[in-house]
Protein backbone atom coordinates (compact mmCIF):
# COMPACT_ATOMS: atom_id res chain seq x y z
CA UNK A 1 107.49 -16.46 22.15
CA UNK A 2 110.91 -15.14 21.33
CA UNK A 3 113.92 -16.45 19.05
CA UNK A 4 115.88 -17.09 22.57
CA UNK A 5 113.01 -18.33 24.08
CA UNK A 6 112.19 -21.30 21.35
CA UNK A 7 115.84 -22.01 21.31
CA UNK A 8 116.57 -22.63 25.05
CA UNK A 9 113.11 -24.70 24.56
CA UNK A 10 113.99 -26.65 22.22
CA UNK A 11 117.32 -27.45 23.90
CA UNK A 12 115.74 -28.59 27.16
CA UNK A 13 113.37 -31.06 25.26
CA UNK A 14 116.66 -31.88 23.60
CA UNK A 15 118.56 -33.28 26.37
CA UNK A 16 115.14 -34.97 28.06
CA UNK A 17 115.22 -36.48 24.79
CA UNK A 18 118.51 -38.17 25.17
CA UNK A 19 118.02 -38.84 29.17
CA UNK A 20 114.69 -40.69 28.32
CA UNK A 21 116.34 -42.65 25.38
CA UNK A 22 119.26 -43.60 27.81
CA UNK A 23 116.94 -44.83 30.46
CA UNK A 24 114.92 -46.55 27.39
CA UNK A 25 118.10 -48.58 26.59
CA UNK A 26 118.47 -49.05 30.91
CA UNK A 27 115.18 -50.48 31.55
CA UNK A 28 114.75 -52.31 28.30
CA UNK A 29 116.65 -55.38 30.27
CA UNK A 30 114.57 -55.28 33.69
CA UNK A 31 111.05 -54.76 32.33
CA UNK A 32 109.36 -55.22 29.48
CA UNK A 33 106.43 -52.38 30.36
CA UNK A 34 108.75 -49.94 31.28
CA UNK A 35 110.49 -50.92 28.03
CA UNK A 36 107.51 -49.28 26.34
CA UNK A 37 106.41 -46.38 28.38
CA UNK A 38 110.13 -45.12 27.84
CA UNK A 39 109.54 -45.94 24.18
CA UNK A 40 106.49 -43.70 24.11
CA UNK A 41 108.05 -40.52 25.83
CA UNK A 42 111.10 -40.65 23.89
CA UNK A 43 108.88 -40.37 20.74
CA UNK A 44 106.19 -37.79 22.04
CA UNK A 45 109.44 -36.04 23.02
CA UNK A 46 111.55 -36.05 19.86
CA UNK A 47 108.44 -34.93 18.29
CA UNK A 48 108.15 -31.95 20.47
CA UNK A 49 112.17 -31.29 20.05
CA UNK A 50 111.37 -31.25 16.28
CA UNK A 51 108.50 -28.80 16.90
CA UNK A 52 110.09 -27.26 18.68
CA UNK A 53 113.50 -26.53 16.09
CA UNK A 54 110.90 -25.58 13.41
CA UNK A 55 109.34 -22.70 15.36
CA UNK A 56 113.25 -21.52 16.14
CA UNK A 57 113.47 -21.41 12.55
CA UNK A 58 110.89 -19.52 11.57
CA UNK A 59 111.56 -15.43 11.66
CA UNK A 60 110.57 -13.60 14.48
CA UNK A 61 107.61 -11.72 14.03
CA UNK A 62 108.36 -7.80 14.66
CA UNK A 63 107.58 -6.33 18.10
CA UNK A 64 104.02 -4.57 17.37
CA UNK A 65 104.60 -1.77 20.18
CA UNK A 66 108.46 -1.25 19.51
CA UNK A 67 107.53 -0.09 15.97
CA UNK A 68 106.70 3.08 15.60
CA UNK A 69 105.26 4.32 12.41
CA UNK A 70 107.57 6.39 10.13
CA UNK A 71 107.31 10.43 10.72
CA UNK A 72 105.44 12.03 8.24
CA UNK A 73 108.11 13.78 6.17
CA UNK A 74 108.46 17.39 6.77
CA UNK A 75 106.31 19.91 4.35
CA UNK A 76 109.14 23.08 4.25
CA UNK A 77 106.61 26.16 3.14
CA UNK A 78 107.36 27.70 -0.12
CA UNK A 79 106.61 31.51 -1.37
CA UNK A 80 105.98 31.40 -4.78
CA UNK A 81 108.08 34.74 -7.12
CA UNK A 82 106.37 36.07 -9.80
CA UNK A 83 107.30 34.28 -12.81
CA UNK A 84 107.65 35.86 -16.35
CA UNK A 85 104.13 35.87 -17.72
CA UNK A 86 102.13 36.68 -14.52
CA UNK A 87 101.67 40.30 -15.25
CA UNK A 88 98.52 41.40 -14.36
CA UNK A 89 96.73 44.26 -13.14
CA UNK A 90 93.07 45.05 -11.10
CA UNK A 91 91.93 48.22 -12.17
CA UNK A 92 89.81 51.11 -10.47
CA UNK A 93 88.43 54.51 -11.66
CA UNK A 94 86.95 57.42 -9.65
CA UNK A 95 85.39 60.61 -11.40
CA UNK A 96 87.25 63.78 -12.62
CA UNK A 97 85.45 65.99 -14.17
CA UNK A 98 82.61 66.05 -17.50
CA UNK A 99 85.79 64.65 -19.01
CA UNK A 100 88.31 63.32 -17.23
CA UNK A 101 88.46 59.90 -15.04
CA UNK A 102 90.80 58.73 -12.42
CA UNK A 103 92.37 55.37 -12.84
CA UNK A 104 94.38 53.31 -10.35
CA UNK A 105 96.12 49.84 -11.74
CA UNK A 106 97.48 47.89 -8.94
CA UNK A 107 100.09 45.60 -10.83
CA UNK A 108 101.34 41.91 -9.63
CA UNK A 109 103.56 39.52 -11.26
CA UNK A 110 106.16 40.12 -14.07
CA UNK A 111 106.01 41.21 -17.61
CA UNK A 112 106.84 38.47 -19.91
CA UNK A 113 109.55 39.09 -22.33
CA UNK A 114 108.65 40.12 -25.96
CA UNK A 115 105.26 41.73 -24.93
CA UNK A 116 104.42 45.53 -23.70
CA UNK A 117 101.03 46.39 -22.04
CA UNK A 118 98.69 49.26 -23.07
CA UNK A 119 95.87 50.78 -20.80
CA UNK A 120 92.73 50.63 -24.20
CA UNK A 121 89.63 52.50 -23.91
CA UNK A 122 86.60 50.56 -25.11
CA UNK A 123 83.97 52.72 -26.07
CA UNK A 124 80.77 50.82 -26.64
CA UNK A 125 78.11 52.07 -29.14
CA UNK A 126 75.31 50.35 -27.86
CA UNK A 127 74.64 48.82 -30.89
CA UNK A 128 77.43 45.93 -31.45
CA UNK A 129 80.52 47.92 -32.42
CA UNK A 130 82.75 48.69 -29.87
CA UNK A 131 86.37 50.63 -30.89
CA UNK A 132 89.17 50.40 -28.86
CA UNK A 133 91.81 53.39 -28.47
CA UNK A 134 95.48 52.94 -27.12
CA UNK A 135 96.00 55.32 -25.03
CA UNK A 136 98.71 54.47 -22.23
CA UNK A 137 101.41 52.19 -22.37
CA UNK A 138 101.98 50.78 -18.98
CA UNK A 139 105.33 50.06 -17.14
CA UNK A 140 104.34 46.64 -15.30
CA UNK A 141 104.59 48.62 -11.92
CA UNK A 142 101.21 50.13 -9.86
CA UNK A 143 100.30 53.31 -10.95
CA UNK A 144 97.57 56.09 -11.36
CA UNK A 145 96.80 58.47 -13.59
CA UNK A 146 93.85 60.53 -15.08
CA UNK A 147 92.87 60.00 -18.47
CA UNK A 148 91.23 62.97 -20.50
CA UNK A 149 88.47 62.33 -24.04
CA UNK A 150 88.18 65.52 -26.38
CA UNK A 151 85.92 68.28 -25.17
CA UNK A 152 83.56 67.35 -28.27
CA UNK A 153 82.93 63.58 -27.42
CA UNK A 154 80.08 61.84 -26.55
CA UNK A 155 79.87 60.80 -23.10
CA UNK A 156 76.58 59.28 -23.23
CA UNK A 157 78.32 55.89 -24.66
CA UNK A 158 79.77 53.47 -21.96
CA UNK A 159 83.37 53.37 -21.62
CA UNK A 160 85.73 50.59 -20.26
CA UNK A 161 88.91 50.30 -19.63
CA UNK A 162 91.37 47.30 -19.90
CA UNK A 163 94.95 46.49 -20.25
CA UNK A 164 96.22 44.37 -23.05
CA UNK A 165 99.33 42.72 -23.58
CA UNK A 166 100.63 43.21 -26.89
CA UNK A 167 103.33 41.57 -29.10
CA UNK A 168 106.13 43.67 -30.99
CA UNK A 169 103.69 44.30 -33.98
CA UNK A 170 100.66 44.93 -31.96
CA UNK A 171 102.77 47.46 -30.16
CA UNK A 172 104.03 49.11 -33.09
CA UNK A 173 100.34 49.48 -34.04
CA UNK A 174 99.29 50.96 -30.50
CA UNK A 175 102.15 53.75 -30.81
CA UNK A 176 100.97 54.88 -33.96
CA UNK A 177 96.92 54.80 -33.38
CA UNK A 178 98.00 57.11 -30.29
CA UNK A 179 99.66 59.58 -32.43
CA UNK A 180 96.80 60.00 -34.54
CA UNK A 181 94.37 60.31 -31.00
CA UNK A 182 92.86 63.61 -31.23
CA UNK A 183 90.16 65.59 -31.56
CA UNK A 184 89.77 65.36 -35.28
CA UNK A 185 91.16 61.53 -34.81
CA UNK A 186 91.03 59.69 -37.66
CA UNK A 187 91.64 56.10 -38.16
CA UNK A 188 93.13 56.05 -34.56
CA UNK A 189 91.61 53.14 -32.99
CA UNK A 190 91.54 49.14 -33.46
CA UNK A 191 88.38 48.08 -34.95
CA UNK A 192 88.34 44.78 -32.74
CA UNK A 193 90.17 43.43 -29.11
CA UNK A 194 93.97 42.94 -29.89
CA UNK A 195 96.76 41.39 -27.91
CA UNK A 196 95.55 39.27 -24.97
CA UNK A 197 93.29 40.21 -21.88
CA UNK A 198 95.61 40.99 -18.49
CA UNK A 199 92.83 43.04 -16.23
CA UNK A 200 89.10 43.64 -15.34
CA UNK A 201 86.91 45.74 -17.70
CA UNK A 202 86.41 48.79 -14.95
CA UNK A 203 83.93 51.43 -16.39
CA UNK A 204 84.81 54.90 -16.71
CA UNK A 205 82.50 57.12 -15.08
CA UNK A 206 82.79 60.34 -17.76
């Protein structure tokens, strides 16, 4: 039942109320039984007018099917932008030549400031010692380019490729193992993995 509803109720049982108590006082001097039956409907009836004001003062309980449930809030789709740091690369190589490889790096993200990023052979011994020669320094953009070993080198040992980002020493170091790259090379290489891993290993199908 509504506010309005209880309300108009309770004012109806209201003014019963007082008809019933006047008549009380009306037949109280003709009849003694009618004396009480008025008696007992003025009380069953102020007890319902009481009821009656309690339930008007209690809150209304919301409308169940004029609420509808809150809209989910909306989701706007964002694209994320390569951050600083996200600089990496997925490498491929093709065959050249006895000597000479094709590689394609396809590069996503951004360089991060204070590091550069050099293409490193890994040449693999087979028996636990692996070098690894600088021997391009890459832009951050997708390129391709062939890369060339020394007419007298062995191609029988497996050879990766990998780019590695370096910091401003490890770069200094790269530039000047390249310079000494040759075929009489010595001392031209870094004896273990330096700088910090930012592509697949591809092999390099010499």
């Amino acid at each position: 039942m509504s506010s309005a509803a209880i309300y108009i109720t309770a004012a109806i049982s209201g003014l019963i109320t007082v008809i019933l108590v006047a008549a009380f006082f009306y037949v109280r001097k003709h009849s003694n039984k009618w004396t009480i039956i008025s008696f007992a409907a003025t009380v069953l009836f102020g007890f319902a007018t009481v009821a009656q004001v309690a339930l008007a003062a209690a809150p209304a309980e919301p409308d169940a099917e004029r609420t509808a449930p809150a809209p989910p809030p909306s989701v706007v789709p964002t694209t994320s932008s390569p951050t600083p740091g996200d600089l990496r690369y997925q490498l491929s190589a093709s065959p050249g030549n006895s000597h000479t490889v094709s590689v394609t790096a396809t590069a996503s993200g951004e360089p991060e400031p204070g590091l550069t990023y050099w293409f490193i052979v890994e040449v693999n011994y087979g028996d636990g010692n692996i070098d690894y020669y600088p021997r391009r320094k890459m832009t951050g953009r997708s390129t391709s380019f062939d890369l060339t070993i020394p007419t007298n080198a062995e191609t029988r040992y497996v050879r990766n490729g990998r780019v590695y980002a370096l910091d401003g020493d490890q770069h200094s170091q790269a530039e000047d193992l390249l310079k000494r790259q040759g075929a009489t090379g010595v001392d031209d290489f870094f004896d273990e993995a330096t700088g910090q891993e930012v592509s697949n290993a591809v092999k390099l199908p010499y």
